[in-house]
C-alpha atoms as a PDB file:
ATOM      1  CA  UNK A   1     124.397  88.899 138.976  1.00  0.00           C
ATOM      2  CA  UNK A   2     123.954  84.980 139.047  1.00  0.00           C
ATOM      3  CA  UNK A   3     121.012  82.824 140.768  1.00  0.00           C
ATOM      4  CA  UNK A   4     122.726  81.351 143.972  1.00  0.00           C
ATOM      5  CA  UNK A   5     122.093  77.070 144.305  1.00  0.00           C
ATOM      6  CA  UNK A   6     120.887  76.082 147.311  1.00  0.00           C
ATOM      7  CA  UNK A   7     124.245  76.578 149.963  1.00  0.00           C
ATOM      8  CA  UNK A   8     125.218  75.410 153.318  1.00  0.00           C
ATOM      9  CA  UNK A   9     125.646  77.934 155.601  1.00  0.00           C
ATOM     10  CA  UNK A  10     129.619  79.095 155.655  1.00  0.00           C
ATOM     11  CA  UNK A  11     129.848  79.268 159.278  1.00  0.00           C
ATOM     12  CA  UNK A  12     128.570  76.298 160.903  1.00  0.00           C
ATOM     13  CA  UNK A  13     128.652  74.370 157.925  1.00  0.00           C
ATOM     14  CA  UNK A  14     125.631  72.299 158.941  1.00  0.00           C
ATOM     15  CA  UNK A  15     122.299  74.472 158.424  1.00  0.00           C
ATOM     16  CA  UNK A  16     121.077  76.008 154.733  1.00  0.00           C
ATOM     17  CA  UNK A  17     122.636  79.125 153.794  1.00  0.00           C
ATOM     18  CA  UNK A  18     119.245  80.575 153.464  1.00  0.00           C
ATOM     19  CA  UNK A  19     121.047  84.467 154.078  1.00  0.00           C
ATOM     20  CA  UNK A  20     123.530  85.691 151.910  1.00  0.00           C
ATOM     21  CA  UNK A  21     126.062  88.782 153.339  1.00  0.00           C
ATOM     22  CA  UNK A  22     126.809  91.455 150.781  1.00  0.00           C
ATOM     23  CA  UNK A  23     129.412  92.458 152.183  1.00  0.00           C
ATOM     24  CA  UNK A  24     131.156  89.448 153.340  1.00  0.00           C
ATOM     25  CA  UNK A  25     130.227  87.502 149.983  1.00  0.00           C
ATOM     26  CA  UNK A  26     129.298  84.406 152.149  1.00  0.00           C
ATOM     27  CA  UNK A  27     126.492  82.211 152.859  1.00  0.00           C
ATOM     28  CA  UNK A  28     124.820  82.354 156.407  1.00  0.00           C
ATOM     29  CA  UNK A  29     122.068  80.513 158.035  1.00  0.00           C
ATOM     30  CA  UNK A  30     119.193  81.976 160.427  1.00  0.00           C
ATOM     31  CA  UNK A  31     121.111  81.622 163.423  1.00  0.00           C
ATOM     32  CA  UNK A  32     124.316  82.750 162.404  1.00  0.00           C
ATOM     33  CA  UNK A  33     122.422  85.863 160.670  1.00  0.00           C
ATOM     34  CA  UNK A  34     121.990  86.927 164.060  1.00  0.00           C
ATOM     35  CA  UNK A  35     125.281  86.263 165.604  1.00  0.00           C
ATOM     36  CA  UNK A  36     126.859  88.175 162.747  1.00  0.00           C
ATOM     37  CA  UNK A  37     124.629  91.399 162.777  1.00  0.00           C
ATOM     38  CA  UNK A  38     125.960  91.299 167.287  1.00  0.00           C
ATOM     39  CA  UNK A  39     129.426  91.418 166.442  1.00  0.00           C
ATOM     40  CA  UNK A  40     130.349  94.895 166.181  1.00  0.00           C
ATOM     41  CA  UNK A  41     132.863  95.392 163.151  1.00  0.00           C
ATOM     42  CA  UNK A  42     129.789  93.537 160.957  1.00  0.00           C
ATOM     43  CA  UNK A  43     127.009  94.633 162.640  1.00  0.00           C
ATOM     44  CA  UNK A  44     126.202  96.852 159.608  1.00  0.00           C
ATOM     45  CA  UNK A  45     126.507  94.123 157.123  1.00  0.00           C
ATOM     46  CA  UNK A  46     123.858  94.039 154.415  1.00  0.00           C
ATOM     47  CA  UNK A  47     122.038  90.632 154.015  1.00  0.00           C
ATOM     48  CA  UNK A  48     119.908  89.334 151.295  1.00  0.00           C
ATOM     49  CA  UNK A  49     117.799  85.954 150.845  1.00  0.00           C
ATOM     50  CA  UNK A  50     120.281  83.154 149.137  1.00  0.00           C
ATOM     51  CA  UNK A  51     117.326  82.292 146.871  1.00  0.00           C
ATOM     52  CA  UNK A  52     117.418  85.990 145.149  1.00  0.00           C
ATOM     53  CA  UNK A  53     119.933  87.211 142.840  1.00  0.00           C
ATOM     54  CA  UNK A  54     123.446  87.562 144.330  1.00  0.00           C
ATOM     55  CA  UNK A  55     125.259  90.456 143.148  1.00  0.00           C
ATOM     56  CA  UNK A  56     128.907  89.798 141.634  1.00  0.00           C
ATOM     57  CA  UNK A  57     132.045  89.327 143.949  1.00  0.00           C
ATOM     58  CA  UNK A  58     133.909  92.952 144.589  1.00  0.00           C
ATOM     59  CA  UNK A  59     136.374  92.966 142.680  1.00  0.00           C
ATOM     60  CA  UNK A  60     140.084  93.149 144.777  1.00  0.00           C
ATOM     61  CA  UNK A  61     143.577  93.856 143.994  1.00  0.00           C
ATOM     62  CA  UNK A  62     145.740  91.089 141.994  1.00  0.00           C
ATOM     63  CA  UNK A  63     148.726  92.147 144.135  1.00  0.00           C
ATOM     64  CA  UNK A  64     147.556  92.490 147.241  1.00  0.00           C
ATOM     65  CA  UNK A  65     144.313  90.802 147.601  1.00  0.00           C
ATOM     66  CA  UNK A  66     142.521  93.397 149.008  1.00  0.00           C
ATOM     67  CA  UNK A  67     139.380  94.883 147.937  1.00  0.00           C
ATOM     68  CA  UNK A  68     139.752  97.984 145.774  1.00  0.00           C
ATOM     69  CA  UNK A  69     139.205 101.141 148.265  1.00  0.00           C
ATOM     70  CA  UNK A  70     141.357 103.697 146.816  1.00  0.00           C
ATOM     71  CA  UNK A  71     141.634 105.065 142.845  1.00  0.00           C
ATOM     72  CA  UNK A  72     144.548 106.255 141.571  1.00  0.00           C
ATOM     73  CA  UNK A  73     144.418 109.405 139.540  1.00  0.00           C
ATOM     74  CA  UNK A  74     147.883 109.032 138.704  1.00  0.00           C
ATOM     75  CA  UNK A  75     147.480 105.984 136.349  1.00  0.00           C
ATOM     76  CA  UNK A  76     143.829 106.672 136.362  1.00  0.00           C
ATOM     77  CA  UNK A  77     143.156 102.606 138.044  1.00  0.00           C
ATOM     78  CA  UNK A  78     141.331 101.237 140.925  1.00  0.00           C
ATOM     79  CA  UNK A  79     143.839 100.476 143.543  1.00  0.00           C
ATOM     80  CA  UNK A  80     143.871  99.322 147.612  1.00  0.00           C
ATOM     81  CA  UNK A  81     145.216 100.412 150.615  1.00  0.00           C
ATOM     82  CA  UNK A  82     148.399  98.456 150.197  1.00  0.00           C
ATOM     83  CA  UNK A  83     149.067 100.112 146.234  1.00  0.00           C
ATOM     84  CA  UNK A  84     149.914 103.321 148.432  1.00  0.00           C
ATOM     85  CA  UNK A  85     153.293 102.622 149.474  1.00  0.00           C
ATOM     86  CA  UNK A  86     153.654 100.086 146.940  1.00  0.00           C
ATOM     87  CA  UNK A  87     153.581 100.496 142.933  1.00  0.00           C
ATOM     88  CA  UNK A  88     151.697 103.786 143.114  1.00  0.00           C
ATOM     89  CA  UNK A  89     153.916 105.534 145.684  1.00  0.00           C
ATOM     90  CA  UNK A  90     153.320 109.295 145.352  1.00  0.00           C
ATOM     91  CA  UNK A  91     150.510 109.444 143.530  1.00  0.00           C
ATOM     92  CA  UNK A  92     147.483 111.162 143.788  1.00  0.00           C
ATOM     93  CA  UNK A  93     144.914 109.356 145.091  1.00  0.00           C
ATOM     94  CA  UNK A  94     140.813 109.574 145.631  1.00  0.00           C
ATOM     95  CA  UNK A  95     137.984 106.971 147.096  1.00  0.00           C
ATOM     96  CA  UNK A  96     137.133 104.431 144.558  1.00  0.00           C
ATOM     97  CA  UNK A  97     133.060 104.884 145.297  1.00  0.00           C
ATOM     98  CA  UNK A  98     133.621 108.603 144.944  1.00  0.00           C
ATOM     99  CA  UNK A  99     135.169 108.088 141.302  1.00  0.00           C
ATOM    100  CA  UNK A 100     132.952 105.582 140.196  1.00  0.00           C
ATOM    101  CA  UNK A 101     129.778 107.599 141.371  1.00  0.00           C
ATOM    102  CA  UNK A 102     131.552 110.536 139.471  1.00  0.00           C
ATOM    103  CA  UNK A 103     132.161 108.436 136.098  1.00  0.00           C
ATOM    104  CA  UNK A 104     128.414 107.561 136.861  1.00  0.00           C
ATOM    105  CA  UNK A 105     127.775 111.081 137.160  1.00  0.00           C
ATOM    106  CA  UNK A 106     129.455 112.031 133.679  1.00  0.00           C
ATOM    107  CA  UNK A 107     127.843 109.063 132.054  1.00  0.00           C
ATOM    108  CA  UNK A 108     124.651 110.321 132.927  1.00  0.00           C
ATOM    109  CA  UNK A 109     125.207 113.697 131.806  1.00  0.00           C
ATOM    110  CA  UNK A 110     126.514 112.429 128.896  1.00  0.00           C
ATOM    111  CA  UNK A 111     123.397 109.976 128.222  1.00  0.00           C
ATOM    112  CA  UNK A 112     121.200 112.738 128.823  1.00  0.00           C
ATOM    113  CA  UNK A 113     122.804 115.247 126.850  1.00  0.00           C
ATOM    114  CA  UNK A 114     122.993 112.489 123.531  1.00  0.00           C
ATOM    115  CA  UNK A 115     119.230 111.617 124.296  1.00  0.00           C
ATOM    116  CA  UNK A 116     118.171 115.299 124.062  1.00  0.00           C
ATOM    117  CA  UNK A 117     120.265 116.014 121.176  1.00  0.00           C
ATOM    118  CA  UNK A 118     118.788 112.998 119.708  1.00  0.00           C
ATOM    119  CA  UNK A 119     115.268 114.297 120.161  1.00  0.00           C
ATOM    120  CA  UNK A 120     116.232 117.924 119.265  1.00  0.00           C
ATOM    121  CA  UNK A 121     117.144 115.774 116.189  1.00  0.00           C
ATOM    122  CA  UNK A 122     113.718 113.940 115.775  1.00  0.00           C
ATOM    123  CA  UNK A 123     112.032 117.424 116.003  1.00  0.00           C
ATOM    124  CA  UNK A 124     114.138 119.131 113.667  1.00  0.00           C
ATOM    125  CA  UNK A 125     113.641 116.669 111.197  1.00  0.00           C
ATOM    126  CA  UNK A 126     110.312 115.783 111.695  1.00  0.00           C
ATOM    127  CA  UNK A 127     109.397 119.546 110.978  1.00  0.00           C
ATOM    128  CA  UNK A 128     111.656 119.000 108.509  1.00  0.00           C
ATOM    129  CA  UNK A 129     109.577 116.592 106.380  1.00  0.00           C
ATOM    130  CA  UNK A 130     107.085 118.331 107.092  1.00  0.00           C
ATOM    131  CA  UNK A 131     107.935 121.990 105.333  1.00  0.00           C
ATOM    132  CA  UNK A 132     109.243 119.202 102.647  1.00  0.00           C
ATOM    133  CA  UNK A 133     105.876 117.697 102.195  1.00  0.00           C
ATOM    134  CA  UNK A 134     104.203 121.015 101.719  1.00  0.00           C
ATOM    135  CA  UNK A 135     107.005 122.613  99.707  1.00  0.00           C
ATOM    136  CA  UNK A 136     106.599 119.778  97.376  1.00  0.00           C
ATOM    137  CA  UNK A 137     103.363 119.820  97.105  1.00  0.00           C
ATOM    138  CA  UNK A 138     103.278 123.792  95.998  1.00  0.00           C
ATOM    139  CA  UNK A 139     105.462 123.213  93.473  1.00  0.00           C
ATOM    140  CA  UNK A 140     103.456 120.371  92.163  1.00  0.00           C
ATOM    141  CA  UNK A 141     100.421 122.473  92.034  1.00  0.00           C
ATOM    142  CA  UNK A 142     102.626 125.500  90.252  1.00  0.00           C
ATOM    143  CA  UNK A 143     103.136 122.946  87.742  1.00  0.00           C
ATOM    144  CA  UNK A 144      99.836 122.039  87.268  1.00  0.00           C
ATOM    145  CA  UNK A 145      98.760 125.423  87.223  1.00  0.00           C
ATOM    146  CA  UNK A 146     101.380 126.549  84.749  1.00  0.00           C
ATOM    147  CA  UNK A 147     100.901 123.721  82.708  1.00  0.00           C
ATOM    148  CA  UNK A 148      96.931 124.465  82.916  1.00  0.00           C
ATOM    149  CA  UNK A 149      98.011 128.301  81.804  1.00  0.00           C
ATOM    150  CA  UNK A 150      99.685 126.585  78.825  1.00  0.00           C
ATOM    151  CA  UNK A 151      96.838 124.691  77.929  1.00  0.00           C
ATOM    152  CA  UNK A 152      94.790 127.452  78.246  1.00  0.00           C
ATOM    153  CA  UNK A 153      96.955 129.561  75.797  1.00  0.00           C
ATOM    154  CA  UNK A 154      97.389 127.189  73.391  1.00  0.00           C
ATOM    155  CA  UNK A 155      93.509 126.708  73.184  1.00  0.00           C
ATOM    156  CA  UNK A 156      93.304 130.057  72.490  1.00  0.00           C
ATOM    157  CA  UNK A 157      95.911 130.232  70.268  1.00  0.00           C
ATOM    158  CA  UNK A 158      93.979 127.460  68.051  1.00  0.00           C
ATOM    159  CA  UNK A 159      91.118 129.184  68.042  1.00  0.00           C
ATOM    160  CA  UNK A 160      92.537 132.222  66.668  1.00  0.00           C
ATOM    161  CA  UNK A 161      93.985 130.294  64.025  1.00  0.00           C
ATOM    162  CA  UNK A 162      91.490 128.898  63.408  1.00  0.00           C
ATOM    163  CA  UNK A 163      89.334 131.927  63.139  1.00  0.00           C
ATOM    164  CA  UNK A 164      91.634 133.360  60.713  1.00  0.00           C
ATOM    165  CA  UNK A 165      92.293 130.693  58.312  1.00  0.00           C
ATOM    166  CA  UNK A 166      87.895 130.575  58.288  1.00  0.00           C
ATOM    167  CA  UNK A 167      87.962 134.416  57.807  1.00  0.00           C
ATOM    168  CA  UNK A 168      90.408 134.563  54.989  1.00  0.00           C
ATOM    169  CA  UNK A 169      89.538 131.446  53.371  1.00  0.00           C
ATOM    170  CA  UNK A 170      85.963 132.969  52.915  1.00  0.00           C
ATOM    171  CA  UNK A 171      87.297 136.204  51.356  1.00  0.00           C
ATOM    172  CA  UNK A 172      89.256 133.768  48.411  1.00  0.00           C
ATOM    173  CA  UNK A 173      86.273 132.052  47.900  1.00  0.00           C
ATOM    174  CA  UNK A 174      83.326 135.091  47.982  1.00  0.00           C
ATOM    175  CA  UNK A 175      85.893 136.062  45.106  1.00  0.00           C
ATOM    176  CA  UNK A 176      85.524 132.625  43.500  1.00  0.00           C
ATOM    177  CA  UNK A 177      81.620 132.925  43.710  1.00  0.00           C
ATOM    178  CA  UNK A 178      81.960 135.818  42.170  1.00  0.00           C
ATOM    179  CA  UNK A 179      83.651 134.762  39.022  1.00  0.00           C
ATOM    180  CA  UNK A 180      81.648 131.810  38.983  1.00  0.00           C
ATOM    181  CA  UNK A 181      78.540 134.145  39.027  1.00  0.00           C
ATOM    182  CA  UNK A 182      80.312 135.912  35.966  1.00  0.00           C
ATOM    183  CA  UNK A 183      81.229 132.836  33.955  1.00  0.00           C
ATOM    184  CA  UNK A 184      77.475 131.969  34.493  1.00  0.00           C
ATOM    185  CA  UNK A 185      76.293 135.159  33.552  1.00  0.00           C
ATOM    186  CA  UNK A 186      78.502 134.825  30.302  1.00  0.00           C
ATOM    187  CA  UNK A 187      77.578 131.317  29.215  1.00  0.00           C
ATOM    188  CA  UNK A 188      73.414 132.879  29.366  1.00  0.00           C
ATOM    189  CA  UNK A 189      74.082 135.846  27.409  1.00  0.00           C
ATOM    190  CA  UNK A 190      75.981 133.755  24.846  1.00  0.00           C
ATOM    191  CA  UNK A 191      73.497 131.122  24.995  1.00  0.00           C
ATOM    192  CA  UNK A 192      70.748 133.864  24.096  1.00  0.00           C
ATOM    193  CA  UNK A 193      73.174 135.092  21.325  1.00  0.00           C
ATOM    194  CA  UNK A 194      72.901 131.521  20.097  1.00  0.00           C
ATOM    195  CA  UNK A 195      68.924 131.442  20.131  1.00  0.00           C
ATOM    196  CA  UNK A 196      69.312 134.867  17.824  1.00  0.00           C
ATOM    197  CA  UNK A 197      71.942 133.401  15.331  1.00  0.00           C
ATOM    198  CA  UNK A 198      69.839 130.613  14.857  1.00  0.00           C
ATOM    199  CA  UNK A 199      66.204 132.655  14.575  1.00  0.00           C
ATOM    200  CA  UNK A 200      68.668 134.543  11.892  1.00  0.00           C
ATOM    201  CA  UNK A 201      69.531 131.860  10.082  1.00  0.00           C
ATOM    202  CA  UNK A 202      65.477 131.039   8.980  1.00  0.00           C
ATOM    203  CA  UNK A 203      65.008 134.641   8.634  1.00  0.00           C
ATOM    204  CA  UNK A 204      64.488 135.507   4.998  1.00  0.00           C
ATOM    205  CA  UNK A 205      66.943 136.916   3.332  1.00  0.00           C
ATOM    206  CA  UNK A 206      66.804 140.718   2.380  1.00  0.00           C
ATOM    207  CA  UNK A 207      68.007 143.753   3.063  1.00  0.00           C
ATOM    208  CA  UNK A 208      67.338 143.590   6.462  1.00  0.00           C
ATOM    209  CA  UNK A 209      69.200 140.636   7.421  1.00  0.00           C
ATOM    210  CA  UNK A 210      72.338 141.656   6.485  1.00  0.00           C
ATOM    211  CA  UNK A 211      71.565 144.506   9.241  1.00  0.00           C
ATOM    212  CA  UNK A 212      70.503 142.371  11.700  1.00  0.00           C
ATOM    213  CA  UNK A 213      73.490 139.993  11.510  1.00  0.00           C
ATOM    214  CA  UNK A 214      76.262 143.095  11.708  1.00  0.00           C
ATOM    215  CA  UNK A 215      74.125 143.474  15.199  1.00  0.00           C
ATOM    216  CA  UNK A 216      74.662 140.019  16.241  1.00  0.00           C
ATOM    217  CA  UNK A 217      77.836 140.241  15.303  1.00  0.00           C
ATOM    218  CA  UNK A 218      78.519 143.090  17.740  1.00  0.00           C
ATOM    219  CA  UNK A 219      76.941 142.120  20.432  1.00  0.00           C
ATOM    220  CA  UNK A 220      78.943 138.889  20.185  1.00  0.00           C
ATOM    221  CA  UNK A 221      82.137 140.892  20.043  1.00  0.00           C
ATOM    222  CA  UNK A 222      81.159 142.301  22.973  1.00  0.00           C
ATOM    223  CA  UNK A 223      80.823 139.083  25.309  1.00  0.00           C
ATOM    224  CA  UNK A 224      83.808 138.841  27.402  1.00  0.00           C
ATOM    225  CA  UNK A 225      85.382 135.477  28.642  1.00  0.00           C
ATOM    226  CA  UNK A 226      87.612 136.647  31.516  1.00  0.00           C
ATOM    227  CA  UNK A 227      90.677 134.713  31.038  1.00  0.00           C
ATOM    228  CA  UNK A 228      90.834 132.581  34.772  1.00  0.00           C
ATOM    229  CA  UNK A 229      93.270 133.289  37.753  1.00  0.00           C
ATOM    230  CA  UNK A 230      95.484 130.967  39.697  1.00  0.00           C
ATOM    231  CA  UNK A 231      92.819 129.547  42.089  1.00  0.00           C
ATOM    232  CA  UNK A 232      93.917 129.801  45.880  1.00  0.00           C
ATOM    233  CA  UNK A 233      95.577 127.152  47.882  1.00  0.00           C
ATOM    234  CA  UNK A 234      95.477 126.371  51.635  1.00  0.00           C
ATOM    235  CA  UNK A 235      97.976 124.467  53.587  1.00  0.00           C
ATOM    236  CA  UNK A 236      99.461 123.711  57.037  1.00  0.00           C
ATOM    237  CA  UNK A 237     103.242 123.403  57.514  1.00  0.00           C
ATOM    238  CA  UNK A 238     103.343 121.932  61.120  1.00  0.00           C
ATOM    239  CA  UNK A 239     106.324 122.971  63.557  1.00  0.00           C
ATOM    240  CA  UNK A 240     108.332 120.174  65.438  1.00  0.00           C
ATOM    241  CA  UNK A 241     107.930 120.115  68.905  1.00  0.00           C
ATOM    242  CA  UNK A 242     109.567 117.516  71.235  1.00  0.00           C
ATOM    243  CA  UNK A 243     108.741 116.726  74.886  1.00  0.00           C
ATOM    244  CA  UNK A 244     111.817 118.110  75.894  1.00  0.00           C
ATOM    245  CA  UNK A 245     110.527 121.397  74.520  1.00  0.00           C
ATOM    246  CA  UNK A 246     107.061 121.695  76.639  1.00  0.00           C
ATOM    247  CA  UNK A 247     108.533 121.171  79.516  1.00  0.00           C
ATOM    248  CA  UNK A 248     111.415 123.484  79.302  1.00  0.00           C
ATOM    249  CA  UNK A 249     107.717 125.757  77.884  1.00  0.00           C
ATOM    250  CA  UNK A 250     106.488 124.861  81.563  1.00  0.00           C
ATOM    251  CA  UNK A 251     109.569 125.726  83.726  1.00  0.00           C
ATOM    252  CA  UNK A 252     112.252 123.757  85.535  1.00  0.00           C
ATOM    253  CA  UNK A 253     112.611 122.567  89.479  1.00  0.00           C
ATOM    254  CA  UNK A 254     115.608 121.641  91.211  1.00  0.00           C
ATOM    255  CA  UNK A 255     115.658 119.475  94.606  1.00  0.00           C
ATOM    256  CA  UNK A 256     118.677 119.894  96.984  1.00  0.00           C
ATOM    257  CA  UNK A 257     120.235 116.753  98.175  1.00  0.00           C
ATOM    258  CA  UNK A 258     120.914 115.547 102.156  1.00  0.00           C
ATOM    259  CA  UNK A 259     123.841 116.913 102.540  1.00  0.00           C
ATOM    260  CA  UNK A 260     126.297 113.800 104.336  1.00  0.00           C
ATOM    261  CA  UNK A 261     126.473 114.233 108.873  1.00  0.00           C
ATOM    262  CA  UNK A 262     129.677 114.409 109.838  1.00  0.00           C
ATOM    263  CA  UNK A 263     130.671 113.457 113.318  1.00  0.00           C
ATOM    264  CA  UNK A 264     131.720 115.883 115.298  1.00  0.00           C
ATOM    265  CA  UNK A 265     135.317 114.754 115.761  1.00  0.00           C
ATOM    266  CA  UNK A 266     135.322 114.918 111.887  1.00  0.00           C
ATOM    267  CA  UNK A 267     133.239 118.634 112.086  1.00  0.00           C
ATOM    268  CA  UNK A 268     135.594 120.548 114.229  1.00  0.00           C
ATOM    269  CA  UNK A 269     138.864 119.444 111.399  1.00  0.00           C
ATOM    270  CA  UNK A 270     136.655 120.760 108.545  1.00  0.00           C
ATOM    271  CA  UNK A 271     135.335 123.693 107.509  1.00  0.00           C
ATOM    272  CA  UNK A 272     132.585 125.060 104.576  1.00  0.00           C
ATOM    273  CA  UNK A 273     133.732 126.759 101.718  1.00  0.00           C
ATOM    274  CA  UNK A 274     131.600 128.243  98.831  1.00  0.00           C
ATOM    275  CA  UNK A 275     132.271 128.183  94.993  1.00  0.00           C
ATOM    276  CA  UNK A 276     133.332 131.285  93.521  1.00  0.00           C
ATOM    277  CA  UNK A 277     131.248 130.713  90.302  1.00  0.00           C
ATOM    278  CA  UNK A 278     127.297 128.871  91.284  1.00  0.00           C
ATOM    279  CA  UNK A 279     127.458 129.725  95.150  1.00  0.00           C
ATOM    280  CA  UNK A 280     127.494 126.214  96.117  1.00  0.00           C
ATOM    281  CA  UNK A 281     128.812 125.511  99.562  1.00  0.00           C
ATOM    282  CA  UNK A 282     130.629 122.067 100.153  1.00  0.00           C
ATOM    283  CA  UNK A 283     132.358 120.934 103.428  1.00  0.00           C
ATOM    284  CA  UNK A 284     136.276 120.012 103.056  1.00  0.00           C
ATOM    285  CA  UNK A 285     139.242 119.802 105.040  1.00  0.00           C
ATOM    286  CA  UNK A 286     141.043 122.495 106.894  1.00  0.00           C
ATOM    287  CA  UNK A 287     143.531 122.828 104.473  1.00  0.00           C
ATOM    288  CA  UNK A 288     141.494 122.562 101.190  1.00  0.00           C
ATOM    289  CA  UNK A 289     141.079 124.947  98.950  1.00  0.00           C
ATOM    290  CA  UNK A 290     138.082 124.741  96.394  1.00  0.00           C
ATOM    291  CA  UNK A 291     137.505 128.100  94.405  1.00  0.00           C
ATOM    292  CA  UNK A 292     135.286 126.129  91.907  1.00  0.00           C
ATOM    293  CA  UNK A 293     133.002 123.162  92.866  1.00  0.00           C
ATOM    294  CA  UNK A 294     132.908 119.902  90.564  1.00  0.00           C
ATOM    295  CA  UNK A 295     129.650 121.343  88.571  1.00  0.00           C
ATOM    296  CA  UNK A 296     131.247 124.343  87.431  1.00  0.00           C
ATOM    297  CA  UNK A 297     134.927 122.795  86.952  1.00  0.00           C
END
């Protein structure tokens, strides 16, 4: 389409070209509008104002100079009325507006069937993202939750410890009190056995004494000094653990990846075959074989 200048009428070649003939392709002034739309073999003609956009010139035929009427299905090309006996003799032939309205048809369908796909596409993966979103946001809260559970048993694990070490570390030492009560016990009696010895020693000496000291001298031989054990010992020997190692404790995910679109010139030469060992499946050629995928190679 192209925006017309301002024309001289192609008829009388004297007024403004104000009208413009579709089908003619020619400029035509008020008066010679009307003569035109008289005659009868134009009397049909559509007209449009010279100042709107005119449409493109029809296209015609290089040979013959004749507008394109005719299509040939033959060579599958516009042709006129003239091609018929000339360079297309024999062929099958159909109107051109009837083929081009039936390419327009197809095109159409074709548009229409692309757009829906398109939006069957939108849906699909709309949804999609979607499930995505929420799948990925249950296994984040698995995590957490396992990784809480962890926690959790680990907390109680310390405690227990904990409790035992207190528990057993009381036992050692109610047994240490205990021979410290002893020793005590021991260093009184022998410190009364010292007050005798030396009440003995300004006793006067007679008959008696002698007596008295043989009585010291068994109740001294009778104080025991318990020879001392090997006193307990507590330590902690801690275990190595790495990061690697809590969360293999916690558990593992795996995300799949997009698998690549294919067109579907490329789809209908390939096919999907699975591997033998994992499962995975993996599009290749026709004539491929793949009894083990990459990973498991």
């Amino acid at each position: 389409m192209a925006q017309a200048a301002s024309k001289t009428c192609e008829v009388c070649v004297s007024a403004t070209g104000s009208q413009y003939c579709i089908d003619c392709e020619e400029y035509y002034c008020e008066n010679c509008k009307l003569l035109h739309n008289r005659q009868k073999l134009s009397r049909n003609h559509q007209f449009q104002k010279a100042s709107d956009l005119i449409p493109e010139g029809k296209s015609k035929c290089s040979g013959h100079k004749e507008e394109f009427t005719l299509f040939c299905n033959t060579c599958n090309v516009p042709a006129c009325t003239s091609c018929v006996t000339g360079n297309h003799k024999g062929h099958s032939f159909s109107k051109f507006v009837d083929e081009v309205a039936k390419l327009q048809v197809e095109n159409e369908t074709k548009i229409r069937a692309k757009t829906n796909e398109a939006n069957q596409n939108i849906k699909k993966i709309e949804e999609s993202l979607k499930s995505f979103d929420n799948t990925v946001e249950s296994v984040i809260k698995t995590i957490t939750d396992e990784g809480s559970m962890i926690k959790r048993m680990v907390d109680k694990a310390v405690a227990q410890m904990i409790t035992l070490v207190k528990e057993q570390s009381k036992k050692e030492k109610d047994k240490l009190m205990k021979m410290l009560s002893n020793a005590k016990s021991v260093l009184v009696a022998g410190q009364a056995l010292d007050k005798k010895r030396n009440e003995l020693d300004k006793t006067r000496q007679d008959e008696s004494l002698v007596q008295k000291i043989n009585n010291l001298k068994e109740e001294i031989s009778k104080l025991t000094i318990n020879s001392l054990p090997e006193f307990p010992n507590i330590s902690f020997k801690r275990k190595s653990v790495a990061e690697d190692d809590i969360r293999q404790l916690i558990g593992t995910y795996n995300i799949s990846n997009v698998a690549p679109v294919l067109e579907k010139e490329e789809q209908r030469h390939r096919h999907v075959l699975r591997c033998s060992d994992c499962g995975r499946e993996e599009i290749v050629p026709f004539n491929s074989y793949v009894p083990v995928c990459d990973t498991c190679n």
